[in-house]
C-alpha atoms as a PDB file:
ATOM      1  CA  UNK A   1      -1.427 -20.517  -2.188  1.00  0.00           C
ATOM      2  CA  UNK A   2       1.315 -22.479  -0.639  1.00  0.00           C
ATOM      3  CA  UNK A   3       4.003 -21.338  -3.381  1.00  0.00           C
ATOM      4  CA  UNK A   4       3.458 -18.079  -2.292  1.00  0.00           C
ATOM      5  CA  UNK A   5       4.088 -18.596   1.084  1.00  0.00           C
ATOM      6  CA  UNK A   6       7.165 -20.010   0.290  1.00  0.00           C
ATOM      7  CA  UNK A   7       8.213 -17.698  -1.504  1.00  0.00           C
ATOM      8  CA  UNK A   8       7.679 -14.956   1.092  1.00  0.00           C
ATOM      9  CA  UNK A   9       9.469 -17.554   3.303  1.00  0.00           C
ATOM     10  CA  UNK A  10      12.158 -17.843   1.079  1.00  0.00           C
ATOM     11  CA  UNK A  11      12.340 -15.859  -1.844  1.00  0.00           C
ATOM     12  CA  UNK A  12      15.483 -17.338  -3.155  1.00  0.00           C
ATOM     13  CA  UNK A  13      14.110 -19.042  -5.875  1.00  0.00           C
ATOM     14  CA  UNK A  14      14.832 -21.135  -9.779  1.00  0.00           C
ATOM     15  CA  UNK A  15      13.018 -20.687 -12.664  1.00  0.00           C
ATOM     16  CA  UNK A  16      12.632 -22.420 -15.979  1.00  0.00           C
ATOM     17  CA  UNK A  17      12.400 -20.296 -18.771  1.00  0.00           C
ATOM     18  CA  UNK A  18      12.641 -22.050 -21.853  1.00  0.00           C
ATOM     19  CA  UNK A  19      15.390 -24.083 -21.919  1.00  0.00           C
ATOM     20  CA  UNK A  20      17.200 -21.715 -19.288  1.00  0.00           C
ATOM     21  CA  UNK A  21      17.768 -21.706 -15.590  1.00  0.00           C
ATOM     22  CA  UNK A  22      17.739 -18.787 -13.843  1.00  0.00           C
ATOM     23  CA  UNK A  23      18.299 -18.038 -10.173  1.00  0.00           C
ATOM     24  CA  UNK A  24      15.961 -14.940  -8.699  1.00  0.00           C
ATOM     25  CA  UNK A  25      14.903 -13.133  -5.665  1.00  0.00           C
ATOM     26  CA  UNK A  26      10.899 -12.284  -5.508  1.00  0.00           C
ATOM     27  CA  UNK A  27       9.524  -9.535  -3.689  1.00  0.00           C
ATOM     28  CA  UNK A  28       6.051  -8.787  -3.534  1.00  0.00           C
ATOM     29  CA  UNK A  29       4.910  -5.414  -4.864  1.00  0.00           C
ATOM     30  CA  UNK A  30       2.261  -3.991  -2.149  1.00  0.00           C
ATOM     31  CA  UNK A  31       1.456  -1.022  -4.028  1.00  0.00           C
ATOM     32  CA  UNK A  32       2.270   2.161  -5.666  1.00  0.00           C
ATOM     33  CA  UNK A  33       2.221   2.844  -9.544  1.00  0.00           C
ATOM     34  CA  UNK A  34       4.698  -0.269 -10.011  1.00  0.00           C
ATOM     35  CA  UNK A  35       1.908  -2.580  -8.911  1.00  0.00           C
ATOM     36  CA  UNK A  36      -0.528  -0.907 -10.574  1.00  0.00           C
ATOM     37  CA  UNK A  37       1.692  -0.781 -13.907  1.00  0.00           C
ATOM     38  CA  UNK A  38       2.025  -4.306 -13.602  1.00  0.00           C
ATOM     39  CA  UNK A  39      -1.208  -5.300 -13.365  1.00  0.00           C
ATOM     40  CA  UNK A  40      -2.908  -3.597 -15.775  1.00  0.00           C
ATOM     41  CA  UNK A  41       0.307  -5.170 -18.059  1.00  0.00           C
ATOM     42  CA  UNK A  42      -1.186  -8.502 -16.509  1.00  0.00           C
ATOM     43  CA  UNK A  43      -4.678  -7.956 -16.999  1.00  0.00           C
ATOM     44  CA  UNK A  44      -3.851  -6.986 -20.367  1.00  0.00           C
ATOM     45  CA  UNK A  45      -2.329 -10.472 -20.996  1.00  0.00           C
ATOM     46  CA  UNK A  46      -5.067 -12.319 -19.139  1.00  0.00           C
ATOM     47  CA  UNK A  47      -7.580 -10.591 -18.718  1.00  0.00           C
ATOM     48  CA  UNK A  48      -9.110 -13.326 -16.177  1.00  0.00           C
ATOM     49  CA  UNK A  49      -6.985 -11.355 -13.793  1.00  0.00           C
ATOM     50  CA  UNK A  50      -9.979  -9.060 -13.634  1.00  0.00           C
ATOM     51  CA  UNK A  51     -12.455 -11.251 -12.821  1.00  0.00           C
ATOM     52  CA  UNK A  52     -10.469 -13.192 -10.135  1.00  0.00           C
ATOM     53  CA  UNK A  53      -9.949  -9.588  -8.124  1.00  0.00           C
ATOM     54  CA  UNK A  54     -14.016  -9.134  -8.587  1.00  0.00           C
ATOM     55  CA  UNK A  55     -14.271 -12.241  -6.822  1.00  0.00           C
ATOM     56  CA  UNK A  56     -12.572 -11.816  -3.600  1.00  0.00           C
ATOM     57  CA  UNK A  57     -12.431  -8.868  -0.997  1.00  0.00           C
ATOM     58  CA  UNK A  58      -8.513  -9.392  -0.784  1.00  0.00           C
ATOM     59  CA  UNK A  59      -5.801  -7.540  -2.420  1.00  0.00           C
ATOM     60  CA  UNK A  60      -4.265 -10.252  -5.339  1.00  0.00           C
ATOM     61  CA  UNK A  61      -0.433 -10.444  -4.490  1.00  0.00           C
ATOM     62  CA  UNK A  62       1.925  -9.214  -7.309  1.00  0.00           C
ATOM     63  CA  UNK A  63       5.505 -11.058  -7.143  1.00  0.00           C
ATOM     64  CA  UNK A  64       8.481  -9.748  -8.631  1.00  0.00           C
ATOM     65  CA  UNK A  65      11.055 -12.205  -9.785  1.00  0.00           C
ATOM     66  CA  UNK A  66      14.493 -10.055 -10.189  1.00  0.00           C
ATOM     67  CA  UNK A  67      17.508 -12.208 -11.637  1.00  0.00           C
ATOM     68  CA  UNK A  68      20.296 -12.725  -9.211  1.00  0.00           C
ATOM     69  CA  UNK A  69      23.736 -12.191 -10.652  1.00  0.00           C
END
């Protein structure tokens, strides 16, 4: 998706959460335990996750958004 893109583009970014602003850098997590910890956390919460990945031979991207100070 196009937000993705931009992100890896520019990954700079503002997010809303609640009533707060907050600036944060994404990076995308290719791999490793940390990707796999965070999407079974994911999963966990929606568990559509799952059957997205079934559907498609490629890998789904995790993004990290880490506040900027």
């Amino acid at each position: 998706p196009l937000w993705f893109r931009n992100l890896e583009a520019n990954p700079d970014c503002e997010l809303q959460v609640g009533a707060e602003s907050v600036s944060a850098r994404a990076r995308v997590v290719e791999e490793g335990p940390e990707r796999t910890a965070i999407w079974d956390q994911m999963a966990k919460i929606y568990p559509p996750y799952l059957d997205y990945q079934k559907s498609t031979d490629r890998v789904i991207p995790v993004v990290v958004l880490e506040p900027r100070g």
